[in-house]
C-alpha atoms as a PDB file:
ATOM      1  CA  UNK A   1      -9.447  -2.235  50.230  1.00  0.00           C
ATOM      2  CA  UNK A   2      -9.429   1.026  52.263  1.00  0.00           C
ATOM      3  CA  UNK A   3      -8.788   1.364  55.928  1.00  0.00           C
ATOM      4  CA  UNK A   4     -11.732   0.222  57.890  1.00  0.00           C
ATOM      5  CA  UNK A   5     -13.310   2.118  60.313  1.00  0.00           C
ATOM      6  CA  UNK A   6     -11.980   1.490  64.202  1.00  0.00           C
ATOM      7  CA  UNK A   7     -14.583  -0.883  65.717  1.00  0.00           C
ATOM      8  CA  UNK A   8     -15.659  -3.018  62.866  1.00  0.00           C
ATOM      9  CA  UNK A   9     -15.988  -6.579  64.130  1.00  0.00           C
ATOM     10  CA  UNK A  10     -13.427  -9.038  62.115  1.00  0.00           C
ATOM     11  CA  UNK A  11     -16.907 -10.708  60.164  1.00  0.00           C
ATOM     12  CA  UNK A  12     -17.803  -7.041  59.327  1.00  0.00           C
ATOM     13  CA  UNK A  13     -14.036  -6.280  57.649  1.00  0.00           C
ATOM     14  CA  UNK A  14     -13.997  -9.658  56.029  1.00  0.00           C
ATOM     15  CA  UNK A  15     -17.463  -8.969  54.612  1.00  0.00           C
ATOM     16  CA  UNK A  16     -16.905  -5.727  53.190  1.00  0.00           C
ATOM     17  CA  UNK A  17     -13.672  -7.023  51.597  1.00  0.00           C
ATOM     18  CA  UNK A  18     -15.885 -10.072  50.221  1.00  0.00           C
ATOM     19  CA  UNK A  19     -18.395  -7.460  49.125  1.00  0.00           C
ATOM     20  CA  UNK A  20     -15.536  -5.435  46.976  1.00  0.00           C
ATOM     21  CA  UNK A  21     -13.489  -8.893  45.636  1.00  0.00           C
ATOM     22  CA  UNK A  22     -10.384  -7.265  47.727  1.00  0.00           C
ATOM     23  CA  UNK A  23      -7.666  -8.987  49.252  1.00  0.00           C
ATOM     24  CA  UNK A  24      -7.454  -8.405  52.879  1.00  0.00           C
ATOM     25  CA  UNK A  25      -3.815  -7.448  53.637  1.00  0.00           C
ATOM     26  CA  UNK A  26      -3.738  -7.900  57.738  1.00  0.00           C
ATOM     27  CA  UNK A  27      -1.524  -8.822  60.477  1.00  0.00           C
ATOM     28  CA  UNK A  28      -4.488  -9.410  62.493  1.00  0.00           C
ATOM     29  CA  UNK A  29      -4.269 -13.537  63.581  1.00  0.00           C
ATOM     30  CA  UNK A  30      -7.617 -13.891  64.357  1.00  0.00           C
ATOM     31  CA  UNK A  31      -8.669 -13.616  60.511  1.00  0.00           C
ATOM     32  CA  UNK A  32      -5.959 -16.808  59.908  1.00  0.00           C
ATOM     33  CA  UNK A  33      -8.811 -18.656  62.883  1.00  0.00           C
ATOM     34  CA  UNK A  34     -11.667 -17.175  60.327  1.00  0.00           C
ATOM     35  CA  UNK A  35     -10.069 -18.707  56.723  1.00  0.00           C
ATOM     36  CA  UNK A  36      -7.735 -21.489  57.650  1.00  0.00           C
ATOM     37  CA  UNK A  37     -10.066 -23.390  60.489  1.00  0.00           C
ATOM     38  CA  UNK A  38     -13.465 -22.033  59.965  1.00  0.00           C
ATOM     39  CA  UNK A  39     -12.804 -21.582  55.923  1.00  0.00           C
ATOM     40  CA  UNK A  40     -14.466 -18.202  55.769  1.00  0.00           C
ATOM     41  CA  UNK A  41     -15.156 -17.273  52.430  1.00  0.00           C
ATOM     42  CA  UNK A  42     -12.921 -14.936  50.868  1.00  0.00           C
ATOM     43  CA  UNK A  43     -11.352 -13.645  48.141  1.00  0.00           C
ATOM     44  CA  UNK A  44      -7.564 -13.652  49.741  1.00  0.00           C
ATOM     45  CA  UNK A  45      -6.043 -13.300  53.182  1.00  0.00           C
ATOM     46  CA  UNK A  46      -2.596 -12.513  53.442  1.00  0.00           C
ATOM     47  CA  UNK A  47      -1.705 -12.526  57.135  1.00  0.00           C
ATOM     48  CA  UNK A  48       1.650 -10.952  57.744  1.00  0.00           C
ATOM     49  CA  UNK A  49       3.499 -12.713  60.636  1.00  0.00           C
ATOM     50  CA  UNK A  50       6.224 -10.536  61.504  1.00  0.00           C
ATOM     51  CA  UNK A  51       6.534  -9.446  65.399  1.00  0.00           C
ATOM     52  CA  UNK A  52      10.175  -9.552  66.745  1.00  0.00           C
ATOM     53  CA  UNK A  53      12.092  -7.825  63.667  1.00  0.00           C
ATOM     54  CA  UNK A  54      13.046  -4.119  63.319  1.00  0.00           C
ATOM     55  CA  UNK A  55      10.596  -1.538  61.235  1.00  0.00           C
ATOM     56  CA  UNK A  56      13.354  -2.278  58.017  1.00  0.00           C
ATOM     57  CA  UNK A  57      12.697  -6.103  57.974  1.00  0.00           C
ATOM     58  CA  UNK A  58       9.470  -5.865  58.020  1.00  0.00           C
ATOM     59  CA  UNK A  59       9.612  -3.154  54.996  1.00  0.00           C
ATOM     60  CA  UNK A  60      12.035  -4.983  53.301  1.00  0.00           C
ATOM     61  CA  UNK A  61       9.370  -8.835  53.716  1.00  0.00           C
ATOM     62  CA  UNK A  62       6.373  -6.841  52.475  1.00  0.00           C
ATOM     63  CA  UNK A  63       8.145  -5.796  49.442  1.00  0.00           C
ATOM     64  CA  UNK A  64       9.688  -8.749  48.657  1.00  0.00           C
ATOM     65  CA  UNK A  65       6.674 -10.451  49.446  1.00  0.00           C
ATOM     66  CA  UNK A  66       4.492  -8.391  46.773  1.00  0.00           C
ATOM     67  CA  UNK A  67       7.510  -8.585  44.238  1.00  0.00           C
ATOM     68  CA  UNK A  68       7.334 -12.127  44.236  1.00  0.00           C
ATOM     69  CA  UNK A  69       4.096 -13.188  45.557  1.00  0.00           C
ATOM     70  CA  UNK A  70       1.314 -11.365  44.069  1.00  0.00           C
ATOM     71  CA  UNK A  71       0.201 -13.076  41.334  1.00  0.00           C
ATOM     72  CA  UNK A  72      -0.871 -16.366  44.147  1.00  0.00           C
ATOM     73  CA  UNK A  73      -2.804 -13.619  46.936  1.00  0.00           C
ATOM     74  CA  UNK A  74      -6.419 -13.842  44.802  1.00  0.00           C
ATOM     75  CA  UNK A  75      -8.515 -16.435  46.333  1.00  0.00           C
ATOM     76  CA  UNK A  76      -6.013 -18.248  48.733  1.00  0.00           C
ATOM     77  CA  UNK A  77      -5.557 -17.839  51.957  1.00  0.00           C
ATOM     78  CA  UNK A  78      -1.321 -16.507  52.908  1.00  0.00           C
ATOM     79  CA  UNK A  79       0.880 -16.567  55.783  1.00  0.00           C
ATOM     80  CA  UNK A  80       3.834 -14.180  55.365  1.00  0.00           C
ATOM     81  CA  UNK A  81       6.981 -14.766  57.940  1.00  0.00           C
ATOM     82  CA  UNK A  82      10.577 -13.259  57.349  1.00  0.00           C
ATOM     83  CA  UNK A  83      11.380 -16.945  56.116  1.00  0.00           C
ATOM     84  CA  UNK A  84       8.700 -17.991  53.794  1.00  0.00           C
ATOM     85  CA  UNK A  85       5.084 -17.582  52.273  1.00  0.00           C
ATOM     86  CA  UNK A  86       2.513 -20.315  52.784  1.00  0.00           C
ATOM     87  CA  UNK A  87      -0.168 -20.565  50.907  1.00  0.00           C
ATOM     88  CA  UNK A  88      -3.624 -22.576  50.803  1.00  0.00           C
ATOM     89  CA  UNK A  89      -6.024 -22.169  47.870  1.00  0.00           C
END
């Protein structure tokens, strides 16, 4: 999905990413509250969970993390940390 626009409310984002059957890629916690307790329909969240480690880890997480991962993102609902992927369909 492309870069939103700067004020979009977190319904609005999830909504248009609904709209165009995109995975939202965020590190944005608040849409883990919208799919994991309030089960906001989507088409995949992965929520990337990875303050405290340098530029290069993070890098090095998101690739590894698409290398390996990919092929679970559609429909389910991911937490990325530097130590593992969980994942709830």
């Amino acid at each position: 999905m492309p870069e939103t626009a700067p004020g979009l409310s977190d319904s609005d984002v999830l909504d248009r990413a609904n709209r165009m059957k995109a995975i939202l890629i965020t590190g944005d916690k608040d849409f883990g509250e919208m799919v994991f307790r309030r089960r906001a329909t989507n088409h995949g969240v992965v929520l990337f969970r990875l303050s405290g480690l340098t530029q290069e880890r993070k890098a090095a997480v998101a690739v590894e993390t698409f290398l390996n991962h990919t092929a679970s993102f559609a429909g389910a609902s991911c937490v990325v940390t530097d130590r593992r992927v969980r994942s709830e369909s």
